[in-house]
C-alpha atoms as a PDB file:
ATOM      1  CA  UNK A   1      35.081 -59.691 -54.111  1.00  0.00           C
ATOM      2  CA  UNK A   2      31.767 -58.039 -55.007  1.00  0.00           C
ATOM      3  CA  UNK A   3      29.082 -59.519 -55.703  1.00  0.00           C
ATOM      4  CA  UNK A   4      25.819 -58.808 -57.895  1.00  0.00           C
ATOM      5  CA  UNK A   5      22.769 -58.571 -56.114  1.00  0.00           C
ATOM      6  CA  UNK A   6      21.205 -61.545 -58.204  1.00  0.00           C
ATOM      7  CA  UNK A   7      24.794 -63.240 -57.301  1.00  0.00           C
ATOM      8  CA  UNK A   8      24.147 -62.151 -53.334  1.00  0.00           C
ATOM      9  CA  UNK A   9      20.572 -63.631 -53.576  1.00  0.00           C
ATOM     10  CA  UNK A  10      21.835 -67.127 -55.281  1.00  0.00           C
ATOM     11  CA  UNK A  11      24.662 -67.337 -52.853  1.00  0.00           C
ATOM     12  CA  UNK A  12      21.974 -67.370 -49.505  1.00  0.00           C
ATOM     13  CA  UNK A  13      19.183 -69.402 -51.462  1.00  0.00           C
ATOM     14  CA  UNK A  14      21.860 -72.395 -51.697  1.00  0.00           C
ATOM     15  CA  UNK A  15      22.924 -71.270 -47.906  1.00  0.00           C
ATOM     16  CA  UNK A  16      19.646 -71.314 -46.505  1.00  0.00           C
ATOM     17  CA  UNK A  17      17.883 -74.489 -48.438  1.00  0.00           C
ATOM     18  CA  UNK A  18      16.565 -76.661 -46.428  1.00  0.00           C
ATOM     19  CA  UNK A  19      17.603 -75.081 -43.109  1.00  0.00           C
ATOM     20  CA  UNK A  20      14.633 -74.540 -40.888  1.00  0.00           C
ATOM     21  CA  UNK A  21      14.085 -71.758 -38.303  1.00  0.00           C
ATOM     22  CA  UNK A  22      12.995 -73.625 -35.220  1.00  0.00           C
ATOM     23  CA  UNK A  23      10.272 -71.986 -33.035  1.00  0.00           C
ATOM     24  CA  UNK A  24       7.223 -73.313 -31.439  1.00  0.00           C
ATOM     25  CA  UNK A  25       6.716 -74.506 -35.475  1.00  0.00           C
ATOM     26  CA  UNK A  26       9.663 -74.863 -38.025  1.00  0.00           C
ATOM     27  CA  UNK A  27       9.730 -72.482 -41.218  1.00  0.00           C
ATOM     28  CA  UNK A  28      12.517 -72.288 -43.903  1.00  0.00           C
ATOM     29  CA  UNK A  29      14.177 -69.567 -44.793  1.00  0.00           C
ATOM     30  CA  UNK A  30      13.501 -67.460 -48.310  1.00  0.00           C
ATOM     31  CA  UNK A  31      16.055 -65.286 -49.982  1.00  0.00           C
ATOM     32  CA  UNK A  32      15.113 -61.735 -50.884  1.00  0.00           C
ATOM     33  CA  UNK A  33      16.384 -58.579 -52.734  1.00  0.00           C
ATOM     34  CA  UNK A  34      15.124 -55.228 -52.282  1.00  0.00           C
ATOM     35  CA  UNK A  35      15.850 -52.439 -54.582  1.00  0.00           C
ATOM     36  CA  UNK A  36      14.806 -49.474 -54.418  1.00  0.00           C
ATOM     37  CA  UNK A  37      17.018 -47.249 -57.035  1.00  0.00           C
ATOM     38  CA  UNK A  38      18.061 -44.788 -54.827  1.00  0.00           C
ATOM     39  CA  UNK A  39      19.484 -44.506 -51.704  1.00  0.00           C
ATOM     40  CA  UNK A  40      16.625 -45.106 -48.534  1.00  0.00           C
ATOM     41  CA  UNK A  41      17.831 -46.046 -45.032  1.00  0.00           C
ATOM     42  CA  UNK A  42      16.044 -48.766 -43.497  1.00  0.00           C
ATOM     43  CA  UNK A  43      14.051 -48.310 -40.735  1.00  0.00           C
ATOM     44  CA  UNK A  44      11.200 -50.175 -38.903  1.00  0.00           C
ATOM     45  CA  UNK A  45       8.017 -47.971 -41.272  1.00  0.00           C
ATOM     46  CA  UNK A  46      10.480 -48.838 -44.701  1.00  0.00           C
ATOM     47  CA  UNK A  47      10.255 -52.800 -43.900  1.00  0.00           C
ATOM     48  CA  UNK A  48       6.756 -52.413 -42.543  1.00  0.00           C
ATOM     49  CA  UNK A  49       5.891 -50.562 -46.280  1.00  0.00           C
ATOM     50  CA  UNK A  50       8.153 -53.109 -48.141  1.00  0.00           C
ATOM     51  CA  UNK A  51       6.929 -56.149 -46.521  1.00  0.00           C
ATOM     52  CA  UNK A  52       3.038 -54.999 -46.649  1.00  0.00           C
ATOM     53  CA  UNK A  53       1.975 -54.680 -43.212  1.00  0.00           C
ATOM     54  CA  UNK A  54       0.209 -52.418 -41.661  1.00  0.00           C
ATOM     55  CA  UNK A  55       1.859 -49.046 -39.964  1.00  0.00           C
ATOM     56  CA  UNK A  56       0.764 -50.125 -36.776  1.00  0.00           C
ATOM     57  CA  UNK A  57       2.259 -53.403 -36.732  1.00  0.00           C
ATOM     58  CA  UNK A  58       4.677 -54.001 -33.857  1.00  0.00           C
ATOM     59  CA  UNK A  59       8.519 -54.164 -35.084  1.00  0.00           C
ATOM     60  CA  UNK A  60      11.143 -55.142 -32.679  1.00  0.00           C
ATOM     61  CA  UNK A  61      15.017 -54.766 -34.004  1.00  0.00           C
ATOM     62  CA  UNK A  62      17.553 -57.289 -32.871  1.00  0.00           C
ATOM     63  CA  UNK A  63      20.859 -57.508 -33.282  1.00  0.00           C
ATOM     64  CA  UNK A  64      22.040 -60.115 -35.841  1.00  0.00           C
ATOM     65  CA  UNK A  65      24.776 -62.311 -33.636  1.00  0.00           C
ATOM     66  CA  UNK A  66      22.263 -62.449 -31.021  1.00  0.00           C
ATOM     67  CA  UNK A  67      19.125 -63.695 -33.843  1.00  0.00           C
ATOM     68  CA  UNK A  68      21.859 -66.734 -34.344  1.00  0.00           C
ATOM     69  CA  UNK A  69      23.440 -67.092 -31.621  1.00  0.00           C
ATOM     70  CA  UNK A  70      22.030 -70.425 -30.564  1.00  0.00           C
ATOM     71  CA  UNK A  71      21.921 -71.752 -34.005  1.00  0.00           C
ATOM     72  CA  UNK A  72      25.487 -71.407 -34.714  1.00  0.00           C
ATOM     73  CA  UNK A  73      26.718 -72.856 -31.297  1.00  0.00           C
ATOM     74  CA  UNK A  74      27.143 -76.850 -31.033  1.00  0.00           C
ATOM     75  CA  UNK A  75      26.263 -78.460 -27.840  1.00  0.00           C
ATOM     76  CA  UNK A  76      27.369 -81.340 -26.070  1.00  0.00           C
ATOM     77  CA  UNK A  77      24.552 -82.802 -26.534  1.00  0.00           C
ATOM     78  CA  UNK A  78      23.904 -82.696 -30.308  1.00  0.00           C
ATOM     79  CA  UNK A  79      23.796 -85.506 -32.693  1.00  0.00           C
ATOM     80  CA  UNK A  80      25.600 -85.955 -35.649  1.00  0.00           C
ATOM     81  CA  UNK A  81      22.779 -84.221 -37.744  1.00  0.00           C
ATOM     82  CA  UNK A  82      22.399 -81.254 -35.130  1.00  0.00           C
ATOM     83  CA  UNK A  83      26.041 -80.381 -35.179  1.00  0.00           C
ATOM     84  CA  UNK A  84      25.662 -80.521 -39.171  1.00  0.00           C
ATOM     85  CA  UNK A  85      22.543 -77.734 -38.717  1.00  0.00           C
ATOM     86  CA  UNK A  86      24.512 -75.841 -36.567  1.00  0.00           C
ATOM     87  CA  UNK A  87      27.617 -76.215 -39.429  1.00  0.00           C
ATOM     88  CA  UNK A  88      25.313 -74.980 -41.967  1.00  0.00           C
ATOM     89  CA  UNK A  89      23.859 -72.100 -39.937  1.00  0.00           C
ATOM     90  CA  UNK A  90      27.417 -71.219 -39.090  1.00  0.00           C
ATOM     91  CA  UNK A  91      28.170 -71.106 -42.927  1.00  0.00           C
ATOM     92  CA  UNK A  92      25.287 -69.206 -43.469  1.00  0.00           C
ATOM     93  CA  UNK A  93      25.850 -66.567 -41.060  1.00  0.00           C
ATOM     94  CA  UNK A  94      29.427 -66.184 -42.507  1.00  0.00           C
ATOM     95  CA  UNK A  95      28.130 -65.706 -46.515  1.00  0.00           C
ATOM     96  CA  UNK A  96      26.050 -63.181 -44.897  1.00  0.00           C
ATOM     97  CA  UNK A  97      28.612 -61.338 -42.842  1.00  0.00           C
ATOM     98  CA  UNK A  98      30.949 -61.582 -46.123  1.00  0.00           C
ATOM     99  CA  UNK A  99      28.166 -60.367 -48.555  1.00  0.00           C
ATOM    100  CA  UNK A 100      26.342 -57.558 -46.274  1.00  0.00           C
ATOM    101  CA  UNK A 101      26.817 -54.751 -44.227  1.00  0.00           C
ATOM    102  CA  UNK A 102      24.668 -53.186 -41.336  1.00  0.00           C
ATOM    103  CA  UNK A 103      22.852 -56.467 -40.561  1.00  0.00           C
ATOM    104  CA  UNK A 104      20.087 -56.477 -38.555  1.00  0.00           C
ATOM    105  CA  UNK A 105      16.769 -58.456 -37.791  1.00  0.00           C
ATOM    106  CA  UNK A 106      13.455 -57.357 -38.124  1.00  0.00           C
ATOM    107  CA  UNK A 107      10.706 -58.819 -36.095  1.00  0.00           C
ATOM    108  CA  UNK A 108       7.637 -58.171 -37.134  1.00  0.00           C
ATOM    109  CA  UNK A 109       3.858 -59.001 -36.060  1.00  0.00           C
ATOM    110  CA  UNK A 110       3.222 -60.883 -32.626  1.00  0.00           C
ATOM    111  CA  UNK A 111       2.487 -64.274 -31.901  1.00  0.00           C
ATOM    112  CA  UNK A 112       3.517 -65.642 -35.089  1.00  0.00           C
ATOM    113  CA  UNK A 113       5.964 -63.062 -36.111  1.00  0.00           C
ATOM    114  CA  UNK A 114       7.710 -62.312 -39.799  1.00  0.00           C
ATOM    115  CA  UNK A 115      11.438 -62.309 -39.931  1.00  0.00           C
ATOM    116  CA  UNK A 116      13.530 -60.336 -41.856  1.00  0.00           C
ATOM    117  CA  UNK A 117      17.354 -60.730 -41.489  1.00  0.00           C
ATOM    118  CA  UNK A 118      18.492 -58.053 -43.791  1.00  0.00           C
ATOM    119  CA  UNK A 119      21.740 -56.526 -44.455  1.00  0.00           C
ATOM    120  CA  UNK A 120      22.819 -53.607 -46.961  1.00  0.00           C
ATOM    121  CA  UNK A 121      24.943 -55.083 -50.381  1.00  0.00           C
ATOM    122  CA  UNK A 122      28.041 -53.227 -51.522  1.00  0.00           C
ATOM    123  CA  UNK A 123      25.352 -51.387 -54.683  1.00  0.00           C
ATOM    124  CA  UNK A 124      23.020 -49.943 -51.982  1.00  0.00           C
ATOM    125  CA  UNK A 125      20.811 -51.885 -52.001  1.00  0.00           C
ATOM    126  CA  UNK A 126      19.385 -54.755 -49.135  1.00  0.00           C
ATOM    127  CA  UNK A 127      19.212 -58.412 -49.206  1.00  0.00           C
ATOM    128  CA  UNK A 128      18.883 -60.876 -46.761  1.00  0.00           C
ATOM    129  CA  UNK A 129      16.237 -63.725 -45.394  1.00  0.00           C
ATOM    130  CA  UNK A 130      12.898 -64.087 -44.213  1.00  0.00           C
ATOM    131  CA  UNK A 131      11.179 -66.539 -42.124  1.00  0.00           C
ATOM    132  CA  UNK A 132       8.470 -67.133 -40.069  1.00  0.00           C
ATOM    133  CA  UNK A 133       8.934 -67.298 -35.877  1.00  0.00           C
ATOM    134  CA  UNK A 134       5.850 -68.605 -33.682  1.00  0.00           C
ATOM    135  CA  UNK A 135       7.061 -67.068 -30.126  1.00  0.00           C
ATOM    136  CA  UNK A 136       3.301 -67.535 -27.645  1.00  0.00           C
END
């Protein structure tokens, strides 16, 4: 089933509210759409242009499983509302792996560093997340 972009960006604001992305501080997660009306391939000077930081800002590209990887895993250890975080974060990941192609995370900045978790919808265009990680 495809989905609208509008559609896309409703279905991971309701995935991602009130999820947090734990680092040394806890951000949530905001849905985002970017169009561009013809057909551009991302690439680290694209997001750095989009997102309105300067060219010279470092950008380091992960790979989306690995971004999640602890978030989606439950532990031994976890309470019953950690295993329900890691529920929702596996949920989350799976509207995204359903909705986009070519996924991949953008790290950008140092210190306290803006995420981008962006994947390419079926009109060409990308949508995604973006959050906030303090890594010192």
């Amino acid at each position: 089933m495809t989905l609208t972009n509008l559609e896309i960006f409703e279905q991971l604001h309701e995935a991602a509210k009130g999820l947090l992305w734990m680092s040394e501080s806890d951000y949530p997660f905001e849905a985002l759409i970017w169009e561009f009306g013809e057909k551009i391939l991302l690439d680290n000077e694209v997001v750095l242009k989009i997102t309105k930081h300067s060219l010279d800002t470092p950008v380091k590209v992960m790979e989306f499983d690995t971004f999640f990887k602890n978030a989606v895993t439950h532990q031994d250890w976890h309470n019953s509302e950690e295993a329900d975080t890691v529920n929702r974060y596996q949920e989350l990941v799976r509207i995204m792996k359903q909705y986009l192609n070519d996924l991949k995370v953008y790290k950008v900045g140092e210190i306290e560093i803006d995420v981008y978790i962006i994947g390419k919808t079926d009109a060409g265009d990308y949508a995604g997340l973006a959050t906030v990680s303090i890594e010192t």
